[in-house]
Protein backbone atom coordinates (compact mmCIF):
# COMPACT_ATOMS: atom_id res chain seq x y z
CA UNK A 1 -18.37 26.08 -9.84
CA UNK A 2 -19.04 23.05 -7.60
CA UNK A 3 -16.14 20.03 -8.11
CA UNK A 4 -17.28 17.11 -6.46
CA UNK A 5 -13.79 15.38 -6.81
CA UNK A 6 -12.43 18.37 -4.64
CA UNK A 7 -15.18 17.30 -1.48
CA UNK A 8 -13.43 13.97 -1.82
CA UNK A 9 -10.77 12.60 1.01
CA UNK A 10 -6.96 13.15 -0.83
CA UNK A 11 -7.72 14.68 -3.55
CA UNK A 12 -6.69 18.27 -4.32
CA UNK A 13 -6.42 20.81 -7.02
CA UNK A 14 -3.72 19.50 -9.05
CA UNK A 15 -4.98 15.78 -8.88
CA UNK A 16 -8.61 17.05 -9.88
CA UNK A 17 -7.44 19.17 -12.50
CA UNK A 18 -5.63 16.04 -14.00
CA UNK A 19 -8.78 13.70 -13.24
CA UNK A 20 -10.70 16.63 -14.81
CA UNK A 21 -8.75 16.50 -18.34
CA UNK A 22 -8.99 12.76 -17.94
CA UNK A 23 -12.62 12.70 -18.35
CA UNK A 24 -13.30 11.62 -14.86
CA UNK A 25 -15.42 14.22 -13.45
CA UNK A 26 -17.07 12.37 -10.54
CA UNK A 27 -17.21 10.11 -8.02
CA UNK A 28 -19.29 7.98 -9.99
CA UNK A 29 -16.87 8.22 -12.54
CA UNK A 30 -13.92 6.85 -10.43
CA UNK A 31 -15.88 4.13 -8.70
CA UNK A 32 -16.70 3.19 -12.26
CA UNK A 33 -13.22 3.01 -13.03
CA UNK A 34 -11.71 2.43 -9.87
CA UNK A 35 -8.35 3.33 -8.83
CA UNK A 36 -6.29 1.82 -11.45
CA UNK A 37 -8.63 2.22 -14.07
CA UNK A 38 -8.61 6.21 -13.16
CA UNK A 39 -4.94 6.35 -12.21
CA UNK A 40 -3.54 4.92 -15.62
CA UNK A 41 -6.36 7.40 -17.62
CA UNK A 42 -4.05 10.39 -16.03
CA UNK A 43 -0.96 8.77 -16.84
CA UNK A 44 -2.00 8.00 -20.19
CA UNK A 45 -2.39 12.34 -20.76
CA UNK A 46 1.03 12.35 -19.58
CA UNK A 47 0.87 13.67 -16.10
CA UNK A 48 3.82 12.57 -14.01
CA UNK A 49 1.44 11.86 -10.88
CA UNK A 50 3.53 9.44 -8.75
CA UNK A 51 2.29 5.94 -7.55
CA UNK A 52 0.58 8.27 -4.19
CA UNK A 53 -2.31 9.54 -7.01
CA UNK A 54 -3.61 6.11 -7.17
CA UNK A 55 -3.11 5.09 -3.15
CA UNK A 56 -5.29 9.31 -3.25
CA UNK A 57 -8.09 7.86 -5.03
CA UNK A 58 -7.80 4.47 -3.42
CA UNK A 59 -8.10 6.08 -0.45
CA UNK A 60 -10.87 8.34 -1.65
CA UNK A 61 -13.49 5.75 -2.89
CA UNK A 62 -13.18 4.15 0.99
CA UNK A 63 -13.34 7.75 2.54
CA UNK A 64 -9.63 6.97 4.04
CA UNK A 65 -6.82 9.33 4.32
CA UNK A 66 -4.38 7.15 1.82
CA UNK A 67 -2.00 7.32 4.52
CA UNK A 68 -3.45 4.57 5.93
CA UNK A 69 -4.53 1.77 3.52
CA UNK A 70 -2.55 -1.33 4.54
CA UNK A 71 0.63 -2.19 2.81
CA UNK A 72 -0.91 -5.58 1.60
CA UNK A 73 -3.44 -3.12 -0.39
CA UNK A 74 -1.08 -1.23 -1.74
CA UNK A 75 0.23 -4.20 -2.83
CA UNK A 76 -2.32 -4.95 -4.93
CA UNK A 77 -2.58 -1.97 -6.16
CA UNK A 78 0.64 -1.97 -7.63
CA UNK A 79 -0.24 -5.79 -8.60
CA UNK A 80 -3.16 -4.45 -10.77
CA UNK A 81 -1.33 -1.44 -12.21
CA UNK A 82 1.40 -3.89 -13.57
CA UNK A 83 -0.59 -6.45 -14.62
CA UNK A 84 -2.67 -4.00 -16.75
CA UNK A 85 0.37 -2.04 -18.36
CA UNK A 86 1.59 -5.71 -18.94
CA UNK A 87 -1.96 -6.68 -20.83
CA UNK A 88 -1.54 -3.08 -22.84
């Protein structure tokens, strides 16, 4: 069987097994989310994926190895993430 999350930049088995039982099955699906929106769906089925799952998927949706996104976007990132646990 074909998993297009797999063909994706960062992403491997275990983090497209855990986007998998998510609901997020495609790209489509994680540009509709986005990172944080995808990230916090996997911690909310109680995965303990570490902050680097949501730089992965960052890093996926601009075809970047997550590496090398820019501190000030990881930054952000983390901005977002707080700021929607905080709204929760």
């Amino acid at each position: 069987m074909h998993d297009e999350l797999l063909t994706l930049r960062n992403l491997g088995k275990t983090s497209s097994q855990w986007l998998h039982a998510s609901g997020i099955h495609t790209a489509a699906d994680l540009r509709r989310l986005g990172a944080v929106g995808s990230y916090r769906a996997v911690k909310a089925r109680g995965f303990g994926a570490s902050r680097v799952l949501l730089y992965a998927i960052e890093g996926a949706l601009r075809d970047l190895p997550w590496q090398e996104l820019p501190a000030s976007l990881k930054d952000e990132l983390n901005r977002l993430l707080d700021e929607s646990h905080n709204k929760s």
